[in-house]
Protein backbone atom coordinates (compact mmCIF):
# COMPACT_ATOMS: atom_id res chain seq x y z
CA UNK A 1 226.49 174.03 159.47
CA UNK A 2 227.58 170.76 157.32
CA UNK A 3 226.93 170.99 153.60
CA UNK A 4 225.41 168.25 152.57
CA UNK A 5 225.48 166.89 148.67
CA UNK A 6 222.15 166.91 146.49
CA UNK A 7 220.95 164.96 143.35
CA UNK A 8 221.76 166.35 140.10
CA UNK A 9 218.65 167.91 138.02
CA UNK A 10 219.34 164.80 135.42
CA UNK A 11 218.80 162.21 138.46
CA UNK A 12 216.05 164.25 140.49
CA UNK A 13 214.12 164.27 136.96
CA UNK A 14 214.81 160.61 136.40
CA UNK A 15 213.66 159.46 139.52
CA UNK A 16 210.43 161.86 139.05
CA UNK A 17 209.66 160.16 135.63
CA UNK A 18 210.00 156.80 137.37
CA UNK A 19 207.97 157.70 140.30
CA UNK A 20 205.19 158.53 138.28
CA UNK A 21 205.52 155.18 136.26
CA UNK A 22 205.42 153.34 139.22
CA UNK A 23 202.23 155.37 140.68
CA UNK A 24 200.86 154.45 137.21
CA UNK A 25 201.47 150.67 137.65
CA UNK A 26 200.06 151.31 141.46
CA UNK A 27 196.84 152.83 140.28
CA UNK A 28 196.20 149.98 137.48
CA UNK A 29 196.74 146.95 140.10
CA UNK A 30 194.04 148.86 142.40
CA UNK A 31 191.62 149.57 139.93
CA UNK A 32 191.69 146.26 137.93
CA UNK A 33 192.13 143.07 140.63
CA UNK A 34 193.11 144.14 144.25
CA UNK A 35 189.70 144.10 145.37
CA UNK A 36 189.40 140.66 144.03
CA UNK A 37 193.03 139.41 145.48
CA UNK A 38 192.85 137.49 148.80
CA UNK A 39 194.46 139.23 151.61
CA UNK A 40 197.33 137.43 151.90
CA UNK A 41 198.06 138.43 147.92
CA UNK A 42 196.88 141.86 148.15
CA UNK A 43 200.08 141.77 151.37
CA UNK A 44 202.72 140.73 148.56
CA UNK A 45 201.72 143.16 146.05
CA UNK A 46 201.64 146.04 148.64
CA UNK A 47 204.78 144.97 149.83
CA UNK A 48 206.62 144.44 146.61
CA UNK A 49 205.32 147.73 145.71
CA UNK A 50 207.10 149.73 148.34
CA UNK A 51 209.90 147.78 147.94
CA UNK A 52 210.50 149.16 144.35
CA UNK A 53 209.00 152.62 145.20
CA UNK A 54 211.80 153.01 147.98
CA UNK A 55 214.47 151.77 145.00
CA UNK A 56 213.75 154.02 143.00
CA UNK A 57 213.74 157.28 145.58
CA UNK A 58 216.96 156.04 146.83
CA UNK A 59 215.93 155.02 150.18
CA UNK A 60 217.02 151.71 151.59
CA UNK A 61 215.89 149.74 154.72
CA UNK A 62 217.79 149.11 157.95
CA UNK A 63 216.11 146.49 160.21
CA UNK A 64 216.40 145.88 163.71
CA UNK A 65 214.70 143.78 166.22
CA UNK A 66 212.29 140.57 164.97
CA UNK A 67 210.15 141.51 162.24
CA UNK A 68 206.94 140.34 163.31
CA UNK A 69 206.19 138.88 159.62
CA UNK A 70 205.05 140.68 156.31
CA UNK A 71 201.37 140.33 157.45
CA UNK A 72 200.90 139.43 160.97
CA UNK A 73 197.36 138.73 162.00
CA UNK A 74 195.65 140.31 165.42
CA UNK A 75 198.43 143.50 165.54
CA UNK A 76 198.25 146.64 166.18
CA UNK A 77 201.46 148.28 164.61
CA UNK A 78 202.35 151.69 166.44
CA UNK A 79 204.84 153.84 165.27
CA UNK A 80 206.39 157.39 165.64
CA UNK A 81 205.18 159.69 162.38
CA UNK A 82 208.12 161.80 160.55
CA UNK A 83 207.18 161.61 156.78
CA UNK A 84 204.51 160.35 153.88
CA UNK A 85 207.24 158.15 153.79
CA UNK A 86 206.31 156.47 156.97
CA UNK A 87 204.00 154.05 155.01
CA UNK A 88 205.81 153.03 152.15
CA UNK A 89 209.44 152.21 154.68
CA UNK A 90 206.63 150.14 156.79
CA UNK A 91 204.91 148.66 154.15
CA UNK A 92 208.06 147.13 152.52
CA UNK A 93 208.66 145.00 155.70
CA UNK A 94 205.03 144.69 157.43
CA UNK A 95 202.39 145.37 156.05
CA UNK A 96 199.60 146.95 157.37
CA UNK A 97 196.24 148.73 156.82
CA UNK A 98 196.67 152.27 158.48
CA UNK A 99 194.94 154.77 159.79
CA UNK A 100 195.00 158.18 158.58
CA UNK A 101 193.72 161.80 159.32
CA UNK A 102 190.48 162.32 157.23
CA UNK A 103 192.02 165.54 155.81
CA UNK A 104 194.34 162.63 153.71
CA UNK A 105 191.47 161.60 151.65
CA UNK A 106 190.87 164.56 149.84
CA UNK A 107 194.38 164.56 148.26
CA UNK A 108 194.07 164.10 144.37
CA UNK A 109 195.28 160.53 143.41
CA UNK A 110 196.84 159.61 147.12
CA UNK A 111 193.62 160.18 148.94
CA UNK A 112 191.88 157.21 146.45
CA UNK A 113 194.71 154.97 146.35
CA UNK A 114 194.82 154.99 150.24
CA UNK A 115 190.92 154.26 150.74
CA UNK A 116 190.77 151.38 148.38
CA UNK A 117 193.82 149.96 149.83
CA UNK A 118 191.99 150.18 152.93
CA UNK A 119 193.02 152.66 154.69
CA UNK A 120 190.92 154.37 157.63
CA UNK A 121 190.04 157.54 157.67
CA UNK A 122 189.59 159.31 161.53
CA UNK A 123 188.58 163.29 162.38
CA UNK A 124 191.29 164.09 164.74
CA UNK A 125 188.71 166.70 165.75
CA UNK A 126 185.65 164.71 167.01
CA UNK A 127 187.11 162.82 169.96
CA UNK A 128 183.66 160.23 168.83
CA UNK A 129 185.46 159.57 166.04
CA UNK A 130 188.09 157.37 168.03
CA UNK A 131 185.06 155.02 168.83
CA UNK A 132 184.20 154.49 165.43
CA UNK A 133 187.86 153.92 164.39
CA UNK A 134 188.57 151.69 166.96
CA UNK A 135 185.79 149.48 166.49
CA UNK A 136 186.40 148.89 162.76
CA UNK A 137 189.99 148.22 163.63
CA UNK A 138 189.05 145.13 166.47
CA UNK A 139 187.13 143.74 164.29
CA UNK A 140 189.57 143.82 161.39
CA UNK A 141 192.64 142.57 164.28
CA UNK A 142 190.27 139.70 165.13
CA UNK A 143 189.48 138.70 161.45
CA UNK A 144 193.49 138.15 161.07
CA UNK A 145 194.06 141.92 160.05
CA UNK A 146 197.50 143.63 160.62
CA UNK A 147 196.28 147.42 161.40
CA UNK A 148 198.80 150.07 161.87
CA UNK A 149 198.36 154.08 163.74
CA UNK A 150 200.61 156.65 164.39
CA UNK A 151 199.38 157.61 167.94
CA UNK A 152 201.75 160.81 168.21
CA UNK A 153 198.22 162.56 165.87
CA UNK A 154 201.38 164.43 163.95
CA UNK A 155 204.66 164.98 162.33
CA UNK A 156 208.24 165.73 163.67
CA UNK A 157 211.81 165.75 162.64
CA UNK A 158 212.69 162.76 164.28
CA UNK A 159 215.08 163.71 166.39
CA UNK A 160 212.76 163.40 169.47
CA UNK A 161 209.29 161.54 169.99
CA UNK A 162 205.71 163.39 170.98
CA UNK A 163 203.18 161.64 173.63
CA UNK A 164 201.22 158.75 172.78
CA UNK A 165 197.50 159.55 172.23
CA UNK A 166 195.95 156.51 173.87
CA UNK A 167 192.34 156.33 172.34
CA UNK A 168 193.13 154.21 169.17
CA UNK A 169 194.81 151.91 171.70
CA UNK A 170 191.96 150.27 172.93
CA UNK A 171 191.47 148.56 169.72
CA UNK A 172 193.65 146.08 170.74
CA UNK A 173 192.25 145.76 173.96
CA UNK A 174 188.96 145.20 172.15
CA UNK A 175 190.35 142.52 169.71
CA UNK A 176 192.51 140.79 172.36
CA UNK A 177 195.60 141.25 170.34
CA UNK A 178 199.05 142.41 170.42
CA UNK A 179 200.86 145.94 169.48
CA UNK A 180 203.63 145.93 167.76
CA UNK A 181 206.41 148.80 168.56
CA UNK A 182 208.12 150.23 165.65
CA UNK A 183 210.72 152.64 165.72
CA UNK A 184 211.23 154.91 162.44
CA UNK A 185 214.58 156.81 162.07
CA UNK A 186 215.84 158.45 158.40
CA UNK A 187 219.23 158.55 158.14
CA UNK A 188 222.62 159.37 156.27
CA UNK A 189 224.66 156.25 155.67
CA UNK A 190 227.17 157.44 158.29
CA UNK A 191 224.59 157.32 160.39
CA UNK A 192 223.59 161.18 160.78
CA UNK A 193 219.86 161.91 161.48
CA UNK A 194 218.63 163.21 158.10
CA UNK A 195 215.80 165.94 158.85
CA UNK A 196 214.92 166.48 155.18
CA UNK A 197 212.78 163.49 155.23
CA UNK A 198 210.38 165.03 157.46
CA UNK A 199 206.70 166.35 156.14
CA UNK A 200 206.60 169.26 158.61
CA UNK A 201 206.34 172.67 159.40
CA UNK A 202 203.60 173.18 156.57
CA UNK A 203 205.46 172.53 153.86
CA UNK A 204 203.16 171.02 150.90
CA UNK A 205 203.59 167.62 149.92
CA UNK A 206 205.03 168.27 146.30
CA UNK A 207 207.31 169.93 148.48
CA UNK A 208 208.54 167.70 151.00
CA UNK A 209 208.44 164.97 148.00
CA UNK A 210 211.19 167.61 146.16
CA UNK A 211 213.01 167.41 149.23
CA UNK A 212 212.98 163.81 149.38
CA UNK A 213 214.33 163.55 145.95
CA UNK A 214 216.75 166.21 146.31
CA UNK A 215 219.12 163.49 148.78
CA UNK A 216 221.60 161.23 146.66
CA UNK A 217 220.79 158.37 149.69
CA UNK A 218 218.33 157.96 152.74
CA UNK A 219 218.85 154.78 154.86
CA UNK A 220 215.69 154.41 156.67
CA UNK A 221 216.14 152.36 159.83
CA UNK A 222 213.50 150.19 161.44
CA UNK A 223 213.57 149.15 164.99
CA UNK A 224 211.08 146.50 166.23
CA UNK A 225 210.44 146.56 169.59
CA UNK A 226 208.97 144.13 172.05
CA UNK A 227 205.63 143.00 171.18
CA UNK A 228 203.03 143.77 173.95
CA UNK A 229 200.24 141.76 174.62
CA UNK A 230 197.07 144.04 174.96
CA UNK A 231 195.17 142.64 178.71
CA UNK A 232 198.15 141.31 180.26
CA UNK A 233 198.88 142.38 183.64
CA UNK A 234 200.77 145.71 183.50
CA UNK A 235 198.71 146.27 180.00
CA UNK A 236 195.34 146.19 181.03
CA UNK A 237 194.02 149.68 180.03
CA UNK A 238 194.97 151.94 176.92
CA UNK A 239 196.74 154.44 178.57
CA UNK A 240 199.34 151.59 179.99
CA UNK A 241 199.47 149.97 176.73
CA UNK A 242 200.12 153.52 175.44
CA UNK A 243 202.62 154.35 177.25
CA UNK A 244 204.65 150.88 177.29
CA UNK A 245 204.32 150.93 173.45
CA UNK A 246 206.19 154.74 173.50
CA UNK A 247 209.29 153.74 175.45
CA UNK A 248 209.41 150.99 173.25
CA UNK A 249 209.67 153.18 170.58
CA UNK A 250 211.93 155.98 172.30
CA UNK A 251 214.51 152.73 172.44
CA UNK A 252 214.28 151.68 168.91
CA UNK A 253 214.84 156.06 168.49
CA UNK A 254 217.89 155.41 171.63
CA UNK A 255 216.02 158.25 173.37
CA UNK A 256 215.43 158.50 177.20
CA UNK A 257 212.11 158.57 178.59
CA UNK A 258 211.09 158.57 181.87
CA UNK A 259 207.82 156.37 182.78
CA UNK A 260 205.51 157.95 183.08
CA UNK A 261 201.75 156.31 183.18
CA UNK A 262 198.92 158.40 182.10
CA UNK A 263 195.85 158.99 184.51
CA UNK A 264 192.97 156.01 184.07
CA UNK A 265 190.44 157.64 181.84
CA UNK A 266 187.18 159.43 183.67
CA UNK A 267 184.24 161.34 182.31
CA UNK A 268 185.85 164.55 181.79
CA UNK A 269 188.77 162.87 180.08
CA UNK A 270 187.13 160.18 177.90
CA UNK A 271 189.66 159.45 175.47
């Protein structure tokens, strides 16, 4: 197996020290005047904040596709899950409020940052939950909100993509809006896939952030994919939007999936 190089103690330590600086700065802009910042404002701070958050970790963005906009209003963003990162690449091109496992919120420091930012917490165990969720998240789509799920429920390397849970998708059905594809890969700069990015196998987050530091470069690349508009004919039901949204994905990953539409939904089923 390759070798691959790894930051020096001095620069892992630097970047740490700076991390935490910039957490600092995060946490004082949350609890002093985000609540009172219009959303449009709180869109450019978020943004500008994951820009310099991915500077200073060493990670820099590759786009592809049409970026929808840093804030576009009446989307559902979808994308595959690899890393904690996930947010912070996304965020520092679209930004979006996102939903997240309720397990999330009980994190020291992270778990508050994410709620007032907005975030939305779901129980991945409580298939009622999804309801809930979903509800909150039309509303907020029809109100102009950019909302954003990972609807593979979990983590993987990368290096292939999970099925599509298809609950959170009727949101969009709900709001009459559209879902925006986004493919997530983390890279080398020759183009290798770069597995030490991912937040799996139970590793804890200090962790997977030590891993994270521990890479001189990460090139993070970010595929849009066709926007789909949720109630159009082909897209009519969440399980169609579902699965249209993961091939859209698997492209922006150049995987091969075959189609293949889930069932229609029926008592025993539900979600």
């Amino acid at each position: 197996m390759k070798s691959h190089a790894t930051t020096s103690f001095a620069t892992r330590s630097g970047r740490v020290f700076r991390l935490l600086g910039h957490l600092a700065v995060g946490v004082f802009i949350i609890a002093t005047r985000y609540s009172r910042l219009a959303q449009a404002e709180r869109a450019v701070v978020t943004r500008r904040w994951a820009q310099h958050a991915l500077k200073i970790l060493g990670v820099s963005i590759k786009v592809q596709g049409v970026n929808p906009g840093f804030y576009p209003p009446n989307t559902l963003l979808v994308a595959n899950h690899v890393s904690w990162l996930d947010i912070v690449a996304l965020n520092s091109c679209t930004v979006s409020r996102f939903v997240a496992k309720r397990e999330i919120r009980k994190w020291p420091l992270i778990g508050w940052l994410a709620y007032v930012a907005g975030t939305l917490f779901i129980d991945r165990g409580n298939r009622r939950d999804a309801s809930r969720v979903n509800q909150i998240l039309a509303d907020a789509m029809k109100n102009g909100g950019c909302m954003a799920v990972f609807p593979e429920s979990t983590t993987s390397d990368g290096s292939g993509l999970l099925p599509f849970k298809a609950s959170l998708f009727e949101a969009a059905l709900l709001a009459g809006g559209s879902v925006q594809p986004v493919s997530l890969r983390y890279q080398r700069p020759d183009g290798s896939l770069l597995r030490e990015a991912a937040y799996i196998d139970d590793i804890s987050l200090l962790q997977s952030i030590g891993k994270v530091l521990s890479v001189p470069q990460i090139e993070v690349e970010i595929s849009y994919g066709q926007p789909l508009k949720a109630g159009d004919a082909g897209l009519d039901n969440r399980f169609l939007l579902a699965e249209q949204a993961r091939l859209e994905v698997a492209r922006g990953l150049r995987l091969q999936l075959e189609e293949t539409p889930q069932p229609a939904p029926t008592a025993e089923t539900g979600a």
